[in-house]
PDB file of N, CA and C in Angstrom:
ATOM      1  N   UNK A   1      41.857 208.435 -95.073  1.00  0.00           N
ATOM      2  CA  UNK A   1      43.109 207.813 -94.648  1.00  0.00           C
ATOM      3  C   UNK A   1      44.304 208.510 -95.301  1.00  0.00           C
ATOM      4  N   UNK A   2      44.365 208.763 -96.708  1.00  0.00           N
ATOM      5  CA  UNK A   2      45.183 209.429 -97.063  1.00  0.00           C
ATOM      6  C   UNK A   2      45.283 210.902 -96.756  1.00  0.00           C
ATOM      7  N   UNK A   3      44.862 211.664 -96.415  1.00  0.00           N
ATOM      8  CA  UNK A   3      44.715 212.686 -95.408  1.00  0.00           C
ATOM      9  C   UNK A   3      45.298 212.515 -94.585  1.00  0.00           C
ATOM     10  N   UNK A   4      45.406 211.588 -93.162  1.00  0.00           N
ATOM     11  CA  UNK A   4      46.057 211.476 -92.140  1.00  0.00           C
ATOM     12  C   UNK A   4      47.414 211.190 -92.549  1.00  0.00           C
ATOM     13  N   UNK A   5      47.496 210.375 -93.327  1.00  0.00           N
ATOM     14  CA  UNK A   5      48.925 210.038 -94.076  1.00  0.00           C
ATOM     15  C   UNK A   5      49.641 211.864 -94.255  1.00  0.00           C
ATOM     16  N   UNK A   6      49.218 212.228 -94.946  1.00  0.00           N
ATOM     17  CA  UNK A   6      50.035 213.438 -95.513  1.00  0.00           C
ATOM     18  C   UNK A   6      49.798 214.550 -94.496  1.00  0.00           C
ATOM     19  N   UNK A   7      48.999 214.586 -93.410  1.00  0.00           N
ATOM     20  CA  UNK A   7      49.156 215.247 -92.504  1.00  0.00           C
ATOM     21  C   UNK A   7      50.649 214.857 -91.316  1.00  0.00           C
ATOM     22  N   UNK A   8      50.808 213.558 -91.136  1.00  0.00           N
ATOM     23  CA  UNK A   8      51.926 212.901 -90.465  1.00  0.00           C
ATOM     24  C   UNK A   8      52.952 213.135 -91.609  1.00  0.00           C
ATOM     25  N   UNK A   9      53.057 213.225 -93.097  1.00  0.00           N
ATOM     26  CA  UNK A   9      54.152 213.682 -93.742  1.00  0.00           C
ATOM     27  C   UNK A   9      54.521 214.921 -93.243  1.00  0.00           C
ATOM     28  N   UNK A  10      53.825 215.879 -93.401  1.00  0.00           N
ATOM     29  CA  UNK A  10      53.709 217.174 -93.319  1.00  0.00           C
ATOM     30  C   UNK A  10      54.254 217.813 -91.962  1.00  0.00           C
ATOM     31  N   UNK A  11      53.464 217.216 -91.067  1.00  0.00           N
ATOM     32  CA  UNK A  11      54.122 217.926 -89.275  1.00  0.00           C
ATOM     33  C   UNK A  11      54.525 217.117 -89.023  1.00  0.00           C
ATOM     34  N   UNK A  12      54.312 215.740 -88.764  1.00  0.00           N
ATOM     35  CA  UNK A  12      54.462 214.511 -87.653  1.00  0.00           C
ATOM     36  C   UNK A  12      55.974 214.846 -87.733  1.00  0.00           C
ATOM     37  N   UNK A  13      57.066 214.511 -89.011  1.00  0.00           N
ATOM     38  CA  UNK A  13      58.004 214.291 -89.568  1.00  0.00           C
ATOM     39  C   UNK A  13      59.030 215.569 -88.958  1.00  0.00           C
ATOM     40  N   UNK A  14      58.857 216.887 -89.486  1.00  0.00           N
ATOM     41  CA  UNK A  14      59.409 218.014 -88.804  1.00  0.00           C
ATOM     42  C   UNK A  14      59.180 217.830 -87.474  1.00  0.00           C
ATOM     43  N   UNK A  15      58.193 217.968 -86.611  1.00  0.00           N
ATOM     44  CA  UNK A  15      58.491 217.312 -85.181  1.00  0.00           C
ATOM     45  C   UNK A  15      58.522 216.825 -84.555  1.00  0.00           C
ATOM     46  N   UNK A  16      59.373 215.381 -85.061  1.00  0.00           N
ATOM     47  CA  UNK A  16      60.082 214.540 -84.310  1.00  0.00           C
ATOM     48  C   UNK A  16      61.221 214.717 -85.286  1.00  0.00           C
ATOM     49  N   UNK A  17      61.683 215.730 -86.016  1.00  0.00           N
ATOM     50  CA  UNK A  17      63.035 215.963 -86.519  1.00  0.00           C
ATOM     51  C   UNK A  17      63.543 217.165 -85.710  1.00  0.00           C
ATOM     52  N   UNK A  18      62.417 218.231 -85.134  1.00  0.00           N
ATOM     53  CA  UNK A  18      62.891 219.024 -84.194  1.00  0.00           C
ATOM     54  C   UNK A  18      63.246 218.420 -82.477  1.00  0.00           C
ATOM     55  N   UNK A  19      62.196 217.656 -82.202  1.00  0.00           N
ATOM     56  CA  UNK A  19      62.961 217.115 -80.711  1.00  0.00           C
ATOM     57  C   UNK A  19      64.252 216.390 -80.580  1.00  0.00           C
ATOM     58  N   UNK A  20      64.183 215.506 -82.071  1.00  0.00           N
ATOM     59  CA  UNK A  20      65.673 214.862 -82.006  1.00  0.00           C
ATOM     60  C   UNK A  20      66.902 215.867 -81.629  1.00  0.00           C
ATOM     61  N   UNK A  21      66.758 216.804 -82.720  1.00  0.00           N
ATOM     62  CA  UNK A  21      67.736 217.903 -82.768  1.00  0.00           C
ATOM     63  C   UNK A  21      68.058 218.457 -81.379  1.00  0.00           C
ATOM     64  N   UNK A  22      66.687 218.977 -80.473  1.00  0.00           N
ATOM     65  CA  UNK A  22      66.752 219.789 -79.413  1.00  0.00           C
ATOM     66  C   UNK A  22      67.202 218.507 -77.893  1.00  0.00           C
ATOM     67  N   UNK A  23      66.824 217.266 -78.032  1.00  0.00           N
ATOM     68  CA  UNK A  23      67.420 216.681 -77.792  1.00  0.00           C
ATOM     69  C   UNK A  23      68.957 216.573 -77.432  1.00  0.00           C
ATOM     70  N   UNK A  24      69.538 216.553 -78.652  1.00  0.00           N
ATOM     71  CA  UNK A  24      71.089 216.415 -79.191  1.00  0.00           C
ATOM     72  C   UNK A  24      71.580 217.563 -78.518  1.00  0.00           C
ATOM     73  N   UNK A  25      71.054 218.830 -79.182  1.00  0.00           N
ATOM     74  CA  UNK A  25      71.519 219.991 -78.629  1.00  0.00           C
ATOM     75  C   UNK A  25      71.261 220.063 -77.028  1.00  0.00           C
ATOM     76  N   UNK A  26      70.443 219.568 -76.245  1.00  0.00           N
ATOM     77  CA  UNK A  26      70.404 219.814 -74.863  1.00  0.00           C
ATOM     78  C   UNK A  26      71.278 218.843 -74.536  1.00  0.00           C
ATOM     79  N   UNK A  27      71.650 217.857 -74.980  1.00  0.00           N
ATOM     80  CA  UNK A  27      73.116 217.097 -74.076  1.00  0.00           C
ATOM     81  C   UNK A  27      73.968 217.587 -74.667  1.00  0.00           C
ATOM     82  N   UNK A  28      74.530 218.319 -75.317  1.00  0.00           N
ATOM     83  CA  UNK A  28      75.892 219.339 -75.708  1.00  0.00           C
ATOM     84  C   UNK A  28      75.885 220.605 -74.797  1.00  0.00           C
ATOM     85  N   UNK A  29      74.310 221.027 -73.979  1.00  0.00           N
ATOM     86  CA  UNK A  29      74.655 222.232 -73.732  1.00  0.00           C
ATOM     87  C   UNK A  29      75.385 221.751 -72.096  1.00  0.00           C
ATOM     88  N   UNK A  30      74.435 220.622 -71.782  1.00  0.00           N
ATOM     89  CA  UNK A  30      74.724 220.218 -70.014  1.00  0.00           C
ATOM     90  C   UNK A  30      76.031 220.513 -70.178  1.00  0.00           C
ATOM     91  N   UNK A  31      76.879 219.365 -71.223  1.00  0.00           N
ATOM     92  CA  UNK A  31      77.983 219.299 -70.640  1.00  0.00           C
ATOM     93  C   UNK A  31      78.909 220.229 -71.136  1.00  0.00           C
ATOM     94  N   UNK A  32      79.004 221.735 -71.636  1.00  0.00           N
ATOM     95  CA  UNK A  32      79.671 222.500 -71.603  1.00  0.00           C
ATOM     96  C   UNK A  32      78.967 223.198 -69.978  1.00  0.00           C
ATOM     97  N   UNK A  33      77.818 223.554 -70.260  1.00  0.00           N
ATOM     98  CA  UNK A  33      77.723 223.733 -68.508  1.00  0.00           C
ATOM     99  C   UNK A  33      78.480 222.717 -67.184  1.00  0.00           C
ATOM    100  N   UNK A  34      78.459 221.758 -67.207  1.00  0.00           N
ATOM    101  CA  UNK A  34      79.578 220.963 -66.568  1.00  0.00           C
ATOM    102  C   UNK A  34      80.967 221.582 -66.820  1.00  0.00           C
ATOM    103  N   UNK A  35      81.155 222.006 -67.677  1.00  0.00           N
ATOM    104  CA  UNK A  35      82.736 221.868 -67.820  1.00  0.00           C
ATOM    105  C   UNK A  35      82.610 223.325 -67.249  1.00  0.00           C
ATOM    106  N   UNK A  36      81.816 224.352 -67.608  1.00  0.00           N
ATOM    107  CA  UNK A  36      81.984 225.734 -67.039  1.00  0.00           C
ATOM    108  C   UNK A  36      82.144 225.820 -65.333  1.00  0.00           C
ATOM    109  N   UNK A  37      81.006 225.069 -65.029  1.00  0.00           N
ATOM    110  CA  UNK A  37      80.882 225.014 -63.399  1.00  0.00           C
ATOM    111  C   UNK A  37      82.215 224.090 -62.874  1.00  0.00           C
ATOM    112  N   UNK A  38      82.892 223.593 -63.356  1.00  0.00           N
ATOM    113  CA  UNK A  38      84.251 222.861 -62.852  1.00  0.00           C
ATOM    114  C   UNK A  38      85.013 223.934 -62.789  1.00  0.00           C
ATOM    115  N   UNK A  39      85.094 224.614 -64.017  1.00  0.00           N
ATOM    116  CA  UNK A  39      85.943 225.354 -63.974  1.00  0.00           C
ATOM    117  C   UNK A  39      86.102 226.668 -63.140  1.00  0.00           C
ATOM    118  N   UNK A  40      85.005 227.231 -62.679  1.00  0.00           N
ATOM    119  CA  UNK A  40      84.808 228.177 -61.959  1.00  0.00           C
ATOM    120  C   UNK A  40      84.864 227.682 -60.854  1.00  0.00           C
ATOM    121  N   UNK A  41      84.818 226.424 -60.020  1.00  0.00           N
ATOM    122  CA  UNK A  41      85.345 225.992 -58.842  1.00  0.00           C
ATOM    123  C   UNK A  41      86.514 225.785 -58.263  1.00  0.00           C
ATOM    124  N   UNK A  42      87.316 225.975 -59.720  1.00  0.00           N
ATOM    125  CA  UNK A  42      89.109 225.427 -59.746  1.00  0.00           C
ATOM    126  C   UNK A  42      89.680 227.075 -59.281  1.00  0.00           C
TER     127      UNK A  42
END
Protein backbone atom coordinates (compact mmCIF):
# COMPACT_ATOMS: atom_id res chain seq x y z
CA UNK A 1 0.00 0.00 0.00
CA UNK A 2 2.63 2.30 0.73
CA UNK A 3 4.14 1.75 -2.58
CA UNK A 4 1.06 2.80 -4.41
CA UNK A 5 0.98 5.79 -2.16
CA UNK A 6 4.44 7.07 -3.26
CA UNK A 7 4.00 5.98 -6.68
CA UNK A 8 0.72 8.53 -6.92
CA UNK A 9 3.24 11.03 -5.00
CA UNK A 10 5.71 10.62 -7.51
CA UNK A 11 3.71 10.71 -11.13
CA UNK A 12 0.03 10.86 -10.24
CA UNK A 13 0.83 14.54 -8.81
CA UNK A 14 3.13 15.94 -11.83
CA UNK A 15 0.37 14.72 -14.13
CA UNK A 16 -2.43 16.18 -13.14
CA UNK A 17 -0.13 19.33 -12.49
CA UNK A 18 0.78 19.05 -16.21
CA UNK A 19 -2.89 18.80 -17.70
CA UNK A 20 -4.00 21.56 -15.41
CA UNK A 21 -1.31 23.74 -16.86
CA UNK A 22 -1.89 22.52 -20.59
CA UNK A 23 -5.37 22.99 -19.91
CA UNK A 24 -4.93 26.76 -18.86
CA UNK A 25 -2.55 27.20 -21.58
CA UNK A 26 -4.98 25.78 -24.31
CA UNK A 27 -7.76 28.37 -23.34
CA UNK A 28 -5.18 31.31 -23.65
CA UNK A 29 -4.11 29.96 -26.94
CA UNK A 30 -8.01 29.69 -28.54
CA UNK A 31 -8.54 32.97 -27.65
CA UNK A 32 -5.57 34.79 -29.02
CA UNK A 33 -6.44 32.62 -32.09
CA UNK A 34 -9.93 34.25 -31.93
CA UNK A 35 -8.65 37.52 -31.70
CA UNK A 36 -6.10 36.78 -34.71
CA UNK A 37 -8.87 35.36 -37.01
CA UNK A 38 -11.11 38.64 -36.25
CA UNK A 39 -8.58 40.46 -37.05
CA UNK A 40 -7.59 39.21 -40.33
CA UNK A 41 -11.28 39.45 -41.39
CA UNK A 42 -11.40 43.27 -40.53
Amino acid sequence: MEQWLNLVQEIGFPIFVSFYLLHRLEAKLVAIHDVLVSLKLK
